[in-house]
C-alpha atoms as a PDB file:
ATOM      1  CA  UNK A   1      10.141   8.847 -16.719  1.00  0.00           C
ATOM      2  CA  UNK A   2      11.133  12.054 -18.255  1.00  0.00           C
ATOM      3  CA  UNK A   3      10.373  15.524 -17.344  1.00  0.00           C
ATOM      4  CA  UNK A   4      10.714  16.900 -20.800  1.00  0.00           C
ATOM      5  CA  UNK A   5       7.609  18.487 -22.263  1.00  0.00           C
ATOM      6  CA  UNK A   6       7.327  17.815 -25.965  1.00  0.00           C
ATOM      7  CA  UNK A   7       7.187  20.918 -28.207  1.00  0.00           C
ATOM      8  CA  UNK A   8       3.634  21.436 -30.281  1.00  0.00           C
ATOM      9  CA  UNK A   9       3.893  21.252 -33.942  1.00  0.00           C
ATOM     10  CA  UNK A  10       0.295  22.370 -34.278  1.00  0.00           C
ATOM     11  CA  UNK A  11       0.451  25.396 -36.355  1.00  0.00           C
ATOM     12  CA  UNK A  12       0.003  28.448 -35.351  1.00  0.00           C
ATOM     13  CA  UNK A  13      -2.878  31.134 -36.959  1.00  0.00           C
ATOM     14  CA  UNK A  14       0.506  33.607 -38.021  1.00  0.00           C
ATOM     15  CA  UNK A  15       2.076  30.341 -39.889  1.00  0.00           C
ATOM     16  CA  UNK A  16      -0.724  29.461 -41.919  1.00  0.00           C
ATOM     17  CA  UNK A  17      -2.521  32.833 -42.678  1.00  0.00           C
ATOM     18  CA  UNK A  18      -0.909  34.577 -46.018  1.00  0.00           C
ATOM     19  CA  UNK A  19       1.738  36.495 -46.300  1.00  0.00           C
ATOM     20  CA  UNK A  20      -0.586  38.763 -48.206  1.00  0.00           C
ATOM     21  CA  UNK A  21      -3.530  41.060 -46.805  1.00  0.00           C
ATOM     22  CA  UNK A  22      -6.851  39.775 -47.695  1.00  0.00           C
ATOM     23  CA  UNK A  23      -9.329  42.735 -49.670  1.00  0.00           C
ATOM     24  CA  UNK A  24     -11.277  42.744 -46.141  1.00  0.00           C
ATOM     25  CA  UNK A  25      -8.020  43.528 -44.327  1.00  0.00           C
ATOM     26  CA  UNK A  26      -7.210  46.071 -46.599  1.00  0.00           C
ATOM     27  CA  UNK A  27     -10.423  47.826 -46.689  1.00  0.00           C
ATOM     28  CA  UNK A  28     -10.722  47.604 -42.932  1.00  0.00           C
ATOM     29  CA  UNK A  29      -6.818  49.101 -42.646  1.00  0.00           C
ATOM     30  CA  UNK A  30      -8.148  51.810 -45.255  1.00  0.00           C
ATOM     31  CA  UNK A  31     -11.260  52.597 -42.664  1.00  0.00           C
ATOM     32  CA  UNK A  32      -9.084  52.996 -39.218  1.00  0.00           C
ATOM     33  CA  UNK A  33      -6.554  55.210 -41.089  1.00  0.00           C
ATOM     34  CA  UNK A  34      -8.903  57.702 -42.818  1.00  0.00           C
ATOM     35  CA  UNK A  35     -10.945  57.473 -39.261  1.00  0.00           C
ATOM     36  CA  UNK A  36      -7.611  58.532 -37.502  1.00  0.00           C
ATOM     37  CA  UNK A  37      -7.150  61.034 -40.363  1.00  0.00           C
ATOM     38  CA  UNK A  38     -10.373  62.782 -39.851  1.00  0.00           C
ATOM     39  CA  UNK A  39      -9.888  62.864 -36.054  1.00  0.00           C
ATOM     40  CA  UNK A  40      -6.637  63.890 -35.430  1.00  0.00           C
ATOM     41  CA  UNK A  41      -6.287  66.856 -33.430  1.00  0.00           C
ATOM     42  CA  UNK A  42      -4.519  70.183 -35.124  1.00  0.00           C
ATOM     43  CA  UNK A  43      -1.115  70.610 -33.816  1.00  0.00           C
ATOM     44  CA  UNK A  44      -0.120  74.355 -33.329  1.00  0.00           C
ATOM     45  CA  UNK A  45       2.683  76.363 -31.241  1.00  0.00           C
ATOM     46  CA  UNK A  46       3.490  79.380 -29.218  1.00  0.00           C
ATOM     47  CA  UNK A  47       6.044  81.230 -30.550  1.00  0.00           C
ATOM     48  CA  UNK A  48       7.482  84.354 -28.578  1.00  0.00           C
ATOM     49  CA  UNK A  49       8.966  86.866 -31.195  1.00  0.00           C
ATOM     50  CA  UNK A  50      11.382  89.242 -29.557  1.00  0.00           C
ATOM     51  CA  UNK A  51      11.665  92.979 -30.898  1.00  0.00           C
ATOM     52  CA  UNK A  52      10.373  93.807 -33.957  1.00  0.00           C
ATOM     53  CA  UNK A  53      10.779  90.687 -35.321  1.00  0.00           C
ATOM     54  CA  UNK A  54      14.733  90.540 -33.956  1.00  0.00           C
ATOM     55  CA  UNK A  55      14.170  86.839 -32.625  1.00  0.00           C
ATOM     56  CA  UNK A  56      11.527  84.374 -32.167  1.00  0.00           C
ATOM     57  CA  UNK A  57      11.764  80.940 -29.449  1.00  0.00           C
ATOM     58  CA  UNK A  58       9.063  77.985 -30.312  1.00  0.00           C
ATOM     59  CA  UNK A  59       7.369  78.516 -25.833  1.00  0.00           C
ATOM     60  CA  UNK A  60       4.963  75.787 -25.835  1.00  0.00           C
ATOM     61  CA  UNK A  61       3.278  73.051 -28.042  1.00  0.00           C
ATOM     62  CA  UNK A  62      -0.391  71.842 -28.837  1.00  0.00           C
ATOM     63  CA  UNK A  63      -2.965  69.813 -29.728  1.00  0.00           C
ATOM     64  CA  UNK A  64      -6.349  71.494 -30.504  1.00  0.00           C
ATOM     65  CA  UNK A  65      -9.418  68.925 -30.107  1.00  0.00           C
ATOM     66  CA  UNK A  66     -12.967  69.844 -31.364  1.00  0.00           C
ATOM     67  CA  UNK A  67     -13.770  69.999 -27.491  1.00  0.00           C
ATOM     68  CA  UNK A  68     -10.482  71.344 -25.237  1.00  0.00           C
ATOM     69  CA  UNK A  69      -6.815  71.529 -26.127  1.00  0.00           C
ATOM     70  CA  UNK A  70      -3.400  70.390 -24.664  1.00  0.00           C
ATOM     71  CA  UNK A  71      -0.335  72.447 -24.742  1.00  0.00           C
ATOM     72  CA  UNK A  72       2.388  71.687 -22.900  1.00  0.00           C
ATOM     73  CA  UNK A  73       5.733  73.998 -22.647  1.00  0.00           C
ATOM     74  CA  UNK A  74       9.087  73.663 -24.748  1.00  0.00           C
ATOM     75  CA  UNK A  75      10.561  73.011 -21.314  1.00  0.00           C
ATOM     76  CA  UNK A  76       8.117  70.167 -20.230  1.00  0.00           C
ATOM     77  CA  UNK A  77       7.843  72.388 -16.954  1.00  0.00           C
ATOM     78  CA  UNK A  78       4.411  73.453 -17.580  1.00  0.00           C
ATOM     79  CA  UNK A  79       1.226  71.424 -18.802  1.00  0.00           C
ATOM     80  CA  UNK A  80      -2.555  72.775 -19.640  1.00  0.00           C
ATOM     81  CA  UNK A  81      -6.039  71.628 -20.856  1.00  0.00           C
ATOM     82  CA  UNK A  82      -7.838  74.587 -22.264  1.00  0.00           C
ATOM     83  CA  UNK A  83     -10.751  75.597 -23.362  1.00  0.00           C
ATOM     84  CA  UNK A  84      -9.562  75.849 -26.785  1.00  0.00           C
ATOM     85  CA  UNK A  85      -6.156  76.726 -28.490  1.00  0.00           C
ATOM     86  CA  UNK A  86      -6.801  80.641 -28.436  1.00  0.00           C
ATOM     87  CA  UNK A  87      -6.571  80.197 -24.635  1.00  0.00           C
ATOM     88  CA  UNK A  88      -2.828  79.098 -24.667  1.00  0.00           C
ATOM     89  CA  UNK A  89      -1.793  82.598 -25.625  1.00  0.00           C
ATOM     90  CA  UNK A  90      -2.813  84.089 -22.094  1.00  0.00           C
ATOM     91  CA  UNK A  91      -0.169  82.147 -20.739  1.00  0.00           C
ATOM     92  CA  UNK A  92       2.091  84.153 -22.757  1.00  0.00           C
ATOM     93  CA  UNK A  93       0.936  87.881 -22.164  1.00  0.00           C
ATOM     94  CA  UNK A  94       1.884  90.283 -24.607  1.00  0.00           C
ATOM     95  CA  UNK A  95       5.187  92.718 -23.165  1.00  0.00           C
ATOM     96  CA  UNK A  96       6.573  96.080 -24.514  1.00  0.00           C
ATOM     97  CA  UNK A  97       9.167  93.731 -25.989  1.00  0.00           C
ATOM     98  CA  UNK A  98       7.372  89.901 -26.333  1.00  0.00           C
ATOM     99  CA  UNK A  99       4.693  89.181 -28.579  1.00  0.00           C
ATOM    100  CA  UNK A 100       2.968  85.636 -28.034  1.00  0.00           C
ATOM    101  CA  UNK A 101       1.781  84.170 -31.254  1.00  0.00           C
ATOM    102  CA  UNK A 102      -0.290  81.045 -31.922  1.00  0.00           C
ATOM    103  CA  UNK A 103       0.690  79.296 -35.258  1.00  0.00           C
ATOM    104  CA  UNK A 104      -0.700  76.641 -36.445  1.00  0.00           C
ATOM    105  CA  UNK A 105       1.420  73.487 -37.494  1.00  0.00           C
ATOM    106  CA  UNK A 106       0.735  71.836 -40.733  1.00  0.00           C
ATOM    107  CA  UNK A 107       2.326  68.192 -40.457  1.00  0.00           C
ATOM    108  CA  UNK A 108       4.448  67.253 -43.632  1.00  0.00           C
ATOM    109  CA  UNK A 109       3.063  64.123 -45.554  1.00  0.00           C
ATOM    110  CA  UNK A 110       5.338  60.905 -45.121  1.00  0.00           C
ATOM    111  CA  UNK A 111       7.398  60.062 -48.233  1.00  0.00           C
ATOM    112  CA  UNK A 112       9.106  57.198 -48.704  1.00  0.00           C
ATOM    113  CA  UNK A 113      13.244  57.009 -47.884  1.00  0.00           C
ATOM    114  CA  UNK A 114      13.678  53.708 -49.658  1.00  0.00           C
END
């Protein structure tokens, strides 16, 4: 008697299903992204410009949400929920030589490299 298991040949669902979306899959695929889309939170920074405009170091990144926002610090030393995005800048107070400013971070649409 043999201990050997015999291997299945039943197909599997990934073998027999199409190699190409069906209209439901692509309209479903069209829903989740524009969903995600409409939803996503607006990224935005905290830049410190030095002087009068001599220098300027990216402090802290962001996500704003309709409800709260996240930033968290270039140095990943430092995290924060807040109220909203404005509130990231009193974490950066103003100095006779540092100004705090909160921009707000457009992302770039993806393009194809091929």
């Amino acid at each position: 008697m043999s201990n050997m298991t015999e291997q299945s040949t039943v197909a599997t669902s990934d073998e027999t299903t199409s190699s190409q979306p069906s209209a439901k899959e692509i309209e479903f695929t069209k829903t989740v992204n524009d969903m995600a889309t409409d939803q996503a939170p607006q990224m935005f920074a905290v830049a410190l410009e030095y002087g009068a405009q001599l220098d300027v170091k990216i402090a802290a990144w962001g996500m704003a949400f309709d409800e709260h926002a996240y930033m968290i610090t270039e140095d990943d030393n430092r995290q924060f929920v807040l109220a909203d995005a404005d509130g990231a800048l009193k974490y950066f107070p103003k100095t006779h030589n540092v100004t705090p400013r909160l921009i707000w971070v457009t992302p770039s649409p993806i393009t194809d490299q091929n």
